[in-house]
PDB file of N, CA and C in Angstrom:
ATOM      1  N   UNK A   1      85.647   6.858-118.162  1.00  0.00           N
ATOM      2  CA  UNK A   1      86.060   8.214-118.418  1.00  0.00           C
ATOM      3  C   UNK A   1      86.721   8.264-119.791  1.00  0.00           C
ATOM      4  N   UNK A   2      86.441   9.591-120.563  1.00  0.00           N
ATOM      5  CA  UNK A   2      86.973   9.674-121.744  1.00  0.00           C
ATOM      6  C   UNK A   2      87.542  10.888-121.711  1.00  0.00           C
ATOM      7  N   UNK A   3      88.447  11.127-122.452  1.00  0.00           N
ATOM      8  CA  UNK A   3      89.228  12.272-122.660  1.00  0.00           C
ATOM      9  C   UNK A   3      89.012  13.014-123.768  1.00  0.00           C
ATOM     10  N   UNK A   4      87.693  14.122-123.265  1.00  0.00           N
ATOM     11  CA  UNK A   4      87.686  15.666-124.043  1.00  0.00           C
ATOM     12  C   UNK A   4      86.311  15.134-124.522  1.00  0.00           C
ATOM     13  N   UNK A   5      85.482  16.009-124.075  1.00  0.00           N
ATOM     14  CA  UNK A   5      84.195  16.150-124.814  1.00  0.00           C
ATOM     15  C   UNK A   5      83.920  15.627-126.275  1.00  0.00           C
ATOM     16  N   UNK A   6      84.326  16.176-126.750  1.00  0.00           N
ATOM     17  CA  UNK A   6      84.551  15.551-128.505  1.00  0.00           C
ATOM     18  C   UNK A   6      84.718  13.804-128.377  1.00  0.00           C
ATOM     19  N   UNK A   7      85.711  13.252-128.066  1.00  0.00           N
ATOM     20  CA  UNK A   7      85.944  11.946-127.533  1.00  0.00           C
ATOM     21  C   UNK A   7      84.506  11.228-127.325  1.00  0.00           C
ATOM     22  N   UNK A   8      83.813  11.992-126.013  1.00  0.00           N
ATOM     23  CA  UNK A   8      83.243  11.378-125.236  1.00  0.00           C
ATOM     24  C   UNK A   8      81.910  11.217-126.330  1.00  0.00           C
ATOM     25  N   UNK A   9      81.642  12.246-126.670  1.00  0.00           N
ATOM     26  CA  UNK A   9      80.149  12.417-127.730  1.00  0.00           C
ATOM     27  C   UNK A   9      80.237  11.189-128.707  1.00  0.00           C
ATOM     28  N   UNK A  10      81.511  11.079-129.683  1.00  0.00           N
ATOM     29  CA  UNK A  10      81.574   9.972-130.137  1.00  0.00           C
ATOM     30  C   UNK A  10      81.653   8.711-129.685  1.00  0.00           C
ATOM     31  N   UNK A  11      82.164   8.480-128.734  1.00  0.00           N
ATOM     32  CA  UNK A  11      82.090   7.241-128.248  1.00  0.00           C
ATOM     33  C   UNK A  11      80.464   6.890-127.799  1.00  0.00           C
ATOM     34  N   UNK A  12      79.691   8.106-127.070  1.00  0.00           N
ATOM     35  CA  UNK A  12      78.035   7.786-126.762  1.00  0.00           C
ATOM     36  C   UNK A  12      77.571   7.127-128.167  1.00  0.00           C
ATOM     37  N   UNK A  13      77.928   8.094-129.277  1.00  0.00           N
ATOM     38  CA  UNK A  13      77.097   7.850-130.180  1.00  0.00           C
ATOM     39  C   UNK A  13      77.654   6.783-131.541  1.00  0.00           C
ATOM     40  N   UNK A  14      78.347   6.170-130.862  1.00  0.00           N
ATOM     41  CA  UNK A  14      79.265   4.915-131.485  1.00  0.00           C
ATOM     42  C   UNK A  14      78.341   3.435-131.662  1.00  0.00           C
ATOM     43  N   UNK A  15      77.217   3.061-132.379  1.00  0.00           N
ATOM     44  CA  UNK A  15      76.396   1.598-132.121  1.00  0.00           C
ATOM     45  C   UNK A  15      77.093   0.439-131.332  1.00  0.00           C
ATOM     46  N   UNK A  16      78.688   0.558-131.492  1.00  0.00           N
ATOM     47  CA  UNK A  16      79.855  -0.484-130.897  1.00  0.00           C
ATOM     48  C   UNK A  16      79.263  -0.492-129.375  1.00  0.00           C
ATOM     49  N   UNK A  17      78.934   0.878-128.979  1.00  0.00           N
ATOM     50  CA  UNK A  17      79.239   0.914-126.934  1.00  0.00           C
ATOM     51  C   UNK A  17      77.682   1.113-126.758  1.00  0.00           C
ATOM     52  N   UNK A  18      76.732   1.118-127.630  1.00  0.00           N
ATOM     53  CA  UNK A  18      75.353   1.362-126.957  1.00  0.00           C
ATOM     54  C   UNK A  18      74.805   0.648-125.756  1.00  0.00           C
ATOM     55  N   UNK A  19      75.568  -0.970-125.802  1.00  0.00           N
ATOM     56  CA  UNK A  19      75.186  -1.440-124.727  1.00  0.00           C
ATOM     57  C   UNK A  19      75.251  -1.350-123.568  1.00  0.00           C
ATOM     58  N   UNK A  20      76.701  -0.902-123.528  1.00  0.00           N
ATOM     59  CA  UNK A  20      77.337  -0.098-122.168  1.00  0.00           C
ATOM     60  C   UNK A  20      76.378   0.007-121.239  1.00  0.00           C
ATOM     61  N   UNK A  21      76.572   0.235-120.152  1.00  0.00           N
ATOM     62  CA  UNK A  21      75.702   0.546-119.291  1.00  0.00           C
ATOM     63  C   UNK A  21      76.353   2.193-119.013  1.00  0.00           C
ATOM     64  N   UNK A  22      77.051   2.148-118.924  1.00  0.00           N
ATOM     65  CA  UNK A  22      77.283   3.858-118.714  1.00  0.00           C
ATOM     66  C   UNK A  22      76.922   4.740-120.190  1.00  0.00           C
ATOM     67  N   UNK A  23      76.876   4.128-121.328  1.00  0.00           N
ATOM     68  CA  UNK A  23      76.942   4.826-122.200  1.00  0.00           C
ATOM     69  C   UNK A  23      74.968   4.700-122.246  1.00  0.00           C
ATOM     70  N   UNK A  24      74.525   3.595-121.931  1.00  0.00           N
ATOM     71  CA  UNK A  24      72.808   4.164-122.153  1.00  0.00           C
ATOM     72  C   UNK A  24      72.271   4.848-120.937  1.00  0.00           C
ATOM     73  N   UNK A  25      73.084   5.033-119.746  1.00  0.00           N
ATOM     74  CA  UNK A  25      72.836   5.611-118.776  1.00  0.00           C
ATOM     75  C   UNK A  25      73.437   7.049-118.721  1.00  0.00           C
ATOM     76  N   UNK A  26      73.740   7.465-119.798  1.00  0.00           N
ATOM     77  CA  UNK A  26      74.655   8.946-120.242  1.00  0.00           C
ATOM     78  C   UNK A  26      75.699   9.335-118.700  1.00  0.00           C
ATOM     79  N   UNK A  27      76.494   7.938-118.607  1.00  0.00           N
ATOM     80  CA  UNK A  27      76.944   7.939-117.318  1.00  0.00           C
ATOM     81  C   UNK A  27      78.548   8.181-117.958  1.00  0.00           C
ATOM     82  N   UNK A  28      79.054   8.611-119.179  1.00  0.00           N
ATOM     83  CA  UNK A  28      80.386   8.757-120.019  1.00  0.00           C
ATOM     84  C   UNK A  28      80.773  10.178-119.390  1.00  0.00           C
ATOM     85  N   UNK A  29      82.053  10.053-118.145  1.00  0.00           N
ATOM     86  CA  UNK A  29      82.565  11.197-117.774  1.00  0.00           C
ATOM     87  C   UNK A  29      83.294  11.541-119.283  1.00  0.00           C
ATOM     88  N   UNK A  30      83.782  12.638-119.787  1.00  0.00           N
ATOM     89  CA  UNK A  30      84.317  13.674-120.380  1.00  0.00           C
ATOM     90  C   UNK A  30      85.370  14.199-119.412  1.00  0.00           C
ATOM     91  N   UNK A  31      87.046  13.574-119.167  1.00  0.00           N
ATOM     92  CA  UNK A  31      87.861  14.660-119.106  1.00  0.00           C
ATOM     93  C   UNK A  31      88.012  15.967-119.538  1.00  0.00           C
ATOM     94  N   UNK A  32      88.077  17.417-118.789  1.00  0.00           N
ATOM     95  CA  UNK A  32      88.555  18.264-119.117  1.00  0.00           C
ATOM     96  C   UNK A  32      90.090  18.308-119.981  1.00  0.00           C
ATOM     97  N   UNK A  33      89.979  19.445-120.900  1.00  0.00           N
ATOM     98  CA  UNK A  33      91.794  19.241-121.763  1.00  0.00           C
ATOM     99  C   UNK A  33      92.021  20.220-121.844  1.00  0.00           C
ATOM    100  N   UNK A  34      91.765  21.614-121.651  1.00  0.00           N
ATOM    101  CA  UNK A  34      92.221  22.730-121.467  1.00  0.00           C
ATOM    102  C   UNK A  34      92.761  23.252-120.442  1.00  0.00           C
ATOM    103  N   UNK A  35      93.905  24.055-120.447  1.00  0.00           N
ATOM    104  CA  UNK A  35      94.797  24.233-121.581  1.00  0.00           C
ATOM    105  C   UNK A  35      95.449  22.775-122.120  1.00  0.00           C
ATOM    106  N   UNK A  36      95.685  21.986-120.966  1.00  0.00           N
ATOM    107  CA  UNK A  36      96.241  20.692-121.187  1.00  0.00           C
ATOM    108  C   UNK A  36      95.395  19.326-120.991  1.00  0.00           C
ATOM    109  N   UNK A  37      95.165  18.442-121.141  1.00  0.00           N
ATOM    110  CA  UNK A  37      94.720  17.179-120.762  1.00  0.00           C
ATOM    111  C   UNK A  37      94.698  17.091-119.206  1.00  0.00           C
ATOM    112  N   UNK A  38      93.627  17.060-118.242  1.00  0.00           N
ATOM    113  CA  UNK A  38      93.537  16.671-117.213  1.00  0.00           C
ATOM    114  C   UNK A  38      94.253  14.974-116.661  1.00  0.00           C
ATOM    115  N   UNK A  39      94.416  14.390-117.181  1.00  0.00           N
ATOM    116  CA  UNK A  39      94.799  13.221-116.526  1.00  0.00           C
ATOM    117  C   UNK A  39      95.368  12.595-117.800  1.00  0.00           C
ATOM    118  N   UNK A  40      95.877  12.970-118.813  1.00  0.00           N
ATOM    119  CA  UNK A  40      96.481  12.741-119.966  1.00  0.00           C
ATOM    120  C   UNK A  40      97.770  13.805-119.814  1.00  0.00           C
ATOM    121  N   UNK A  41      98.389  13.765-121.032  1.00  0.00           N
ATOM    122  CA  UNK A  41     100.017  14.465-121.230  1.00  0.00           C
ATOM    123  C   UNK A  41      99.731  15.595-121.803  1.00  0.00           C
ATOM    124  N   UNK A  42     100.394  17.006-121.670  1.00  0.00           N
ATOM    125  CA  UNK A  42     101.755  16.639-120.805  1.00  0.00           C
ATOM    126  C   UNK A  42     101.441  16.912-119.628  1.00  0.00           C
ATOM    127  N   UNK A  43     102.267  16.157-118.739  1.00  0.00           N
ATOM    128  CA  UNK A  43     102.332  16.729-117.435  1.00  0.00           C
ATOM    129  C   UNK A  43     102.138  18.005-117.188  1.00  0.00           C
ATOM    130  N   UNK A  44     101.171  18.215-116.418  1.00  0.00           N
ATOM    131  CA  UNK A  44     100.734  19.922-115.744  1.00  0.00           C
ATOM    132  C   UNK A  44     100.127  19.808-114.498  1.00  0.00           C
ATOM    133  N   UNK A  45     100.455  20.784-113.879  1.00  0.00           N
ATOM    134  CA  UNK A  45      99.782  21.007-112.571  1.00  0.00           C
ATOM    135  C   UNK A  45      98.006  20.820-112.532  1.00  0.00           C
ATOM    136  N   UNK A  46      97.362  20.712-114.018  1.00  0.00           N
ATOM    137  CA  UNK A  46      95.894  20.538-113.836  1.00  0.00           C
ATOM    138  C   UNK A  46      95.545  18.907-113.279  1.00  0.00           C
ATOM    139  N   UNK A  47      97.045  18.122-113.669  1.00  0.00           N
ATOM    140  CA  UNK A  47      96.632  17.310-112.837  1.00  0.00           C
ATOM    141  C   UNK A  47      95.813  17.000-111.233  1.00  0.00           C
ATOM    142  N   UNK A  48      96.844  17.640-110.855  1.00  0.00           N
ATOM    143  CA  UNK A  48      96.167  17.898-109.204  1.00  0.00           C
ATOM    144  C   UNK A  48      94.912  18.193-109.295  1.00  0.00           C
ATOM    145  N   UNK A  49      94.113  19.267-109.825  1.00  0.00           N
ATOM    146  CA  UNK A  49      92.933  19.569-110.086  1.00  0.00           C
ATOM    147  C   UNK A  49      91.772  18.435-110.458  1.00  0.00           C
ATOM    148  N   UNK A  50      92.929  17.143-111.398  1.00  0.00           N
ATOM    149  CA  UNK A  50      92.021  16.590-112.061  1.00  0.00           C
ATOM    150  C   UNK A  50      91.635  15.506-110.812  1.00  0.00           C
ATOM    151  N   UNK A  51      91.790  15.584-109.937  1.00  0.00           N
ATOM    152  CA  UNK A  51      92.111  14.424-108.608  1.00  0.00           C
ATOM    153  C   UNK A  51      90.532  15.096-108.029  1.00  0.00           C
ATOM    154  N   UNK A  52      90.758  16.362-108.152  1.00  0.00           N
ATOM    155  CA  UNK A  52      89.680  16.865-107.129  1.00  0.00           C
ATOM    156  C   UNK A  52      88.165  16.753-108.238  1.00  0.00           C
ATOM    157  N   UNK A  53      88.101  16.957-109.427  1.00  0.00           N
ATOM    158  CA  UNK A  53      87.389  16.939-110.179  1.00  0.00           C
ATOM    159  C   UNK A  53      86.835  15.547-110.435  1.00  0.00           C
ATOM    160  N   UNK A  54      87.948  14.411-110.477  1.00  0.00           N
ATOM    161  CA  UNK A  54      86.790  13.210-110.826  1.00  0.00           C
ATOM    162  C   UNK A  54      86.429  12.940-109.496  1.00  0.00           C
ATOM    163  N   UNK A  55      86.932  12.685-108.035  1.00  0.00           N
ATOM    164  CA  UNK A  55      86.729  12.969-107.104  1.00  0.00           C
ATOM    165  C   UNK A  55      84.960  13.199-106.849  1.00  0.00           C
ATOM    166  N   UNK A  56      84.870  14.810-107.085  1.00  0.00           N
ATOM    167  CA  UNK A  56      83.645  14.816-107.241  1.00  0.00           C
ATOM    168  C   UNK A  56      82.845  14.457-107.997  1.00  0.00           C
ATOM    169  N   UNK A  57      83.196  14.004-109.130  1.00  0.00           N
ATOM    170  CA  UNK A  57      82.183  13.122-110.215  1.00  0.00           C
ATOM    171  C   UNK A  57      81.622  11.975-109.934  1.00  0.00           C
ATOM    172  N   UNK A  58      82.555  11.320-109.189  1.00  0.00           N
ATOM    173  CA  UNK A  58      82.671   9.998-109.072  1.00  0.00           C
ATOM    174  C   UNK A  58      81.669   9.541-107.353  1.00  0.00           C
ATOM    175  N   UNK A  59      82.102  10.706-106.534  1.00  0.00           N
ATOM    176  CA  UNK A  59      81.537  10.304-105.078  1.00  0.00           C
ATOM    177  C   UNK A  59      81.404  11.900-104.448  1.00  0.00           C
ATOM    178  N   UNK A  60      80.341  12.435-105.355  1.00  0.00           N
ATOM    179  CA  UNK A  60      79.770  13.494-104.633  1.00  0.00           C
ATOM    180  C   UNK A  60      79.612  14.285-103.598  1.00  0.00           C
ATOM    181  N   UNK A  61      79.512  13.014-102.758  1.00  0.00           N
ATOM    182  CA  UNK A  61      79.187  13.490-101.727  1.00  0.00           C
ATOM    183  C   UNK A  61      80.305  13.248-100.354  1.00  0.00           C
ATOM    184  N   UNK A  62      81.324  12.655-101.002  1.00  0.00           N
ATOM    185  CA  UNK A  62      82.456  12.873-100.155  1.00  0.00           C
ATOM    186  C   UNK A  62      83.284  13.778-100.749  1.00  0.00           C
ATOM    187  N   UNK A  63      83.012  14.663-101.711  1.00  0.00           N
ATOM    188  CA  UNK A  63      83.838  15.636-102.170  1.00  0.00           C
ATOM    189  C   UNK A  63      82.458  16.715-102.765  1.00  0.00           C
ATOM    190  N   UNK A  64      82.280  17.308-101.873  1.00  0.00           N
ATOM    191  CA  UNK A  64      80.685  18.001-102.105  1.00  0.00           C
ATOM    192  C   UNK A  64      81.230  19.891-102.198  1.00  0.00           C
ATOM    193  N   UNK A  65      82.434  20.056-102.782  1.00  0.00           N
ATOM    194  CA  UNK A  65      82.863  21.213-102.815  1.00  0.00           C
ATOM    195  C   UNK A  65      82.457  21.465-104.407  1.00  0.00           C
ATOM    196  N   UNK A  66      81.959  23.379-104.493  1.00  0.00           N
ATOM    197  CA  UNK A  66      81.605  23.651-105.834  1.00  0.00           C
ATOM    198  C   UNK A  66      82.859  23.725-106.515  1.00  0.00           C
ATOM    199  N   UNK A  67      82.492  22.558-107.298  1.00  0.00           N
ATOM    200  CA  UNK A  67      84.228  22.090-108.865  1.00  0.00           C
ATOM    201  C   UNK A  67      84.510  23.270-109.323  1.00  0.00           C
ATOM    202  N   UNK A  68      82.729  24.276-109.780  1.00  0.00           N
ATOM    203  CA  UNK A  68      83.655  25.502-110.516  1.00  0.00           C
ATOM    204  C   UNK A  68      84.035  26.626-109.638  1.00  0.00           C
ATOM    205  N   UNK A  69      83.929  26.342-108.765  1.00  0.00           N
ATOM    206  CA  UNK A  69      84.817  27.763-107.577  1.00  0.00           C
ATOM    207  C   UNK A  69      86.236  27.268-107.768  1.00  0.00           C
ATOM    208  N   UNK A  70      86.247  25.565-107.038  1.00  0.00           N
ATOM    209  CA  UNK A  70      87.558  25.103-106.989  1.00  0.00           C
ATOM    210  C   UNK A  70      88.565  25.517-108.278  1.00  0.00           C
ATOM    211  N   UNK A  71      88.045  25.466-109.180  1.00  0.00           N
ATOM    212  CA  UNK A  71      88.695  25.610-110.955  1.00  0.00           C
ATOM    213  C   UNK A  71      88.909  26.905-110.590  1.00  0.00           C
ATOM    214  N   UNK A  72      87.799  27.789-110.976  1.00  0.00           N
ATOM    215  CA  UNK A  72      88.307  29.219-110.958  1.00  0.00           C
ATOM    216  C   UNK A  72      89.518  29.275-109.832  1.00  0.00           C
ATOM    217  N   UNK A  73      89.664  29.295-108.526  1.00  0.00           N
ATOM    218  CA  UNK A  73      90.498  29.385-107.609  1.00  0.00           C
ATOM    219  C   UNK A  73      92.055  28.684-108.394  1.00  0.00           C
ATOM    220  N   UNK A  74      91.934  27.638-108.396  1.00  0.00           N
ATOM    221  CA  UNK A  74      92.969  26.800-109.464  1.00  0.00           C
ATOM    222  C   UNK A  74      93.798  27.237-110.581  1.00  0.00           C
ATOM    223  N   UNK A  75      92.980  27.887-111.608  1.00  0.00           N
ATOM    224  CA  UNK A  75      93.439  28.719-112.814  1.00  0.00           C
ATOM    225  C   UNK A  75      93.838  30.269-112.289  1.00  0.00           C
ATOM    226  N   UNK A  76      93.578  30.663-111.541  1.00  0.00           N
ATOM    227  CA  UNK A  76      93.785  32.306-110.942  1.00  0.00           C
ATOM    228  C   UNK A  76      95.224  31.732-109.770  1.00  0.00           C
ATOM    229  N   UNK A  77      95.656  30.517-109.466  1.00  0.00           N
ATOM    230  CA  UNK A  77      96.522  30.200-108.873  1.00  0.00           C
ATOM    231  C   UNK A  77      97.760  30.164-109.898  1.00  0.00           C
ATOM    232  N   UNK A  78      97.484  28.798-110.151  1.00  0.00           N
ATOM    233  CA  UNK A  78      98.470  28.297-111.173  1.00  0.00           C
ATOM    234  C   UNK A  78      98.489  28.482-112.891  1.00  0.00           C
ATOM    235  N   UNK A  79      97.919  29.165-113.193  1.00  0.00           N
ATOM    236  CA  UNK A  79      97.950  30.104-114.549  1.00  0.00           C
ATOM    237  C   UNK A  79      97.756  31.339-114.675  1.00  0.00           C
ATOM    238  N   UNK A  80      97.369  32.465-113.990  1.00  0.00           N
ATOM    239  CA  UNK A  80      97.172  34.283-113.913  1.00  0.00           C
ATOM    240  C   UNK A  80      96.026  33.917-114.579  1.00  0.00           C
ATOM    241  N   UNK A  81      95.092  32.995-114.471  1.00  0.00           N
ATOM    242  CA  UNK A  81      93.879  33.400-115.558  1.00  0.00           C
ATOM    243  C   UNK A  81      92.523  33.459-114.800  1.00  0.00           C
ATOM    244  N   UNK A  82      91.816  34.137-114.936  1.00  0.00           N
ATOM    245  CA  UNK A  82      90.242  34.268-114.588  1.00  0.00           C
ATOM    246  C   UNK A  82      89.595  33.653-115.231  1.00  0.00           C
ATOM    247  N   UNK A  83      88.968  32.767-114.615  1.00  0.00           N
ATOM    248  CA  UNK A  83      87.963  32.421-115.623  1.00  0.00           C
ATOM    249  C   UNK A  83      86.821  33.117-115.432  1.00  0.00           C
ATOM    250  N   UNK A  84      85.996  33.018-116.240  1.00  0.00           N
ATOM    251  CA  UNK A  84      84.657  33.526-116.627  1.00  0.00           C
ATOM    252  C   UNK A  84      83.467  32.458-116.169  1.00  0.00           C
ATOM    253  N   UNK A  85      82.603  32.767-116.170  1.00  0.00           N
ATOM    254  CA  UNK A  85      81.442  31.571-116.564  1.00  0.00           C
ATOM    255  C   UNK A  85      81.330  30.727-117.794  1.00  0.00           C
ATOM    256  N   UNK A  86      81.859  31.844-118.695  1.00  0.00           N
ATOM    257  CA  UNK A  86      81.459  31.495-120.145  1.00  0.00           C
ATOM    258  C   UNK A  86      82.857  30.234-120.236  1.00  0.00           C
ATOM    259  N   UNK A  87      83.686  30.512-119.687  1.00  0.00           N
ATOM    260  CA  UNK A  87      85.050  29.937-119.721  1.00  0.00           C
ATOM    261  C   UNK A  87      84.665  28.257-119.461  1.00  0.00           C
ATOM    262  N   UNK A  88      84.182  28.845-117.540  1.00  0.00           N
ATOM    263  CA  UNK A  88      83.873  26.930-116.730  1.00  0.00           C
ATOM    264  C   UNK A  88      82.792  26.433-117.882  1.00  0.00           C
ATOM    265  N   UNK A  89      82.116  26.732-118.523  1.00  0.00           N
ATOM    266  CA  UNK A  89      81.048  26.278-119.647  1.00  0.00           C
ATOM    267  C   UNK A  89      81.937  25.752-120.548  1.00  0.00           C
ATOM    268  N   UNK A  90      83.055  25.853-120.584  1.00  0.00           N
ATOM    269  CA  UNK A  90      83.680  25.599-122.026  1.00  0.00           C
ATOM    270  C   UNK A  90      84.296  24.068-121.498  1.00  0.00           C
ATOM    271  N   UNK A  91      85.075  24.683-119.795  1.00  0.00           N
ATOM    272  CA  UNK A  91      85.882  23.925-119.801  1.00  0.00           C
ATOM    273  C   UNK A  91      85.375  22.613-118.773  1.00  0.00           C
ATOM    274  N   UNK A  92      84.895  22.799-118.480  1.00  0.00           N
ATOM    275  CA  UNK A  92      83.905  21.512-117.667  1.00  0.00           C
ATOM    276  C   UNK A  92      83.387  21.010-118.656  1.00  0.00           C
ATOM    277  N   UNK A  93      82.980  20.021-118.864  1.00  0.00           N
ATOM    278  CA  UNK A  93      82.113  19.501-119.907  1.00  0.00           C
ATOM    279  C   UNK A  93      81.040  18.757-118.907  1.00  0.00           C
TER     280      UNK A  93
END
């Protein structure tokens, strides 16, 4: 797992990690960081979120709930914010 899309793109496209097996298998999770770092600082309640999110990244099918309902529900909880579609597009990677 890498932290923030940007991160993650470079590291795929880094000659250092080609061998990787996750990196030739485009298997490089991308932490979410909006508003804050999911599993990075500072401390925020998206943590919790971020539990349920790699969760499902990681073992599908024991956590087979839709991530972007869960998010939207999440951000309309613990921030007053709606997300959009255009939003979970931004912020899922």
């Amino acid at each position: 797992m890498i932290l923030g899309a940007d991160a993650a793109k470079a590291f795929a496209s880094d000659p250092r990690w080609r061998d990787l097996p996750a990196v030739r298998e485009t298997r490089v999770l991308a932490s979410p960081t909006l508003p804050f770092g999911w599993v990075d600082g500072p401390p925020s309640p998206s943590r919790l979120l971020a539990l349920r999110w790699l969760g499902h990244a990681l073992y599908p099918e024991a956590f087979p709930e839709d991530i972007r309902a869960v998010t939207q529900e999440f951000y309309r909880l613990f921030y007053a914010v709606d997300l959009t579609d255009a939003m979970l597009d931004e912020l899922l990677p």
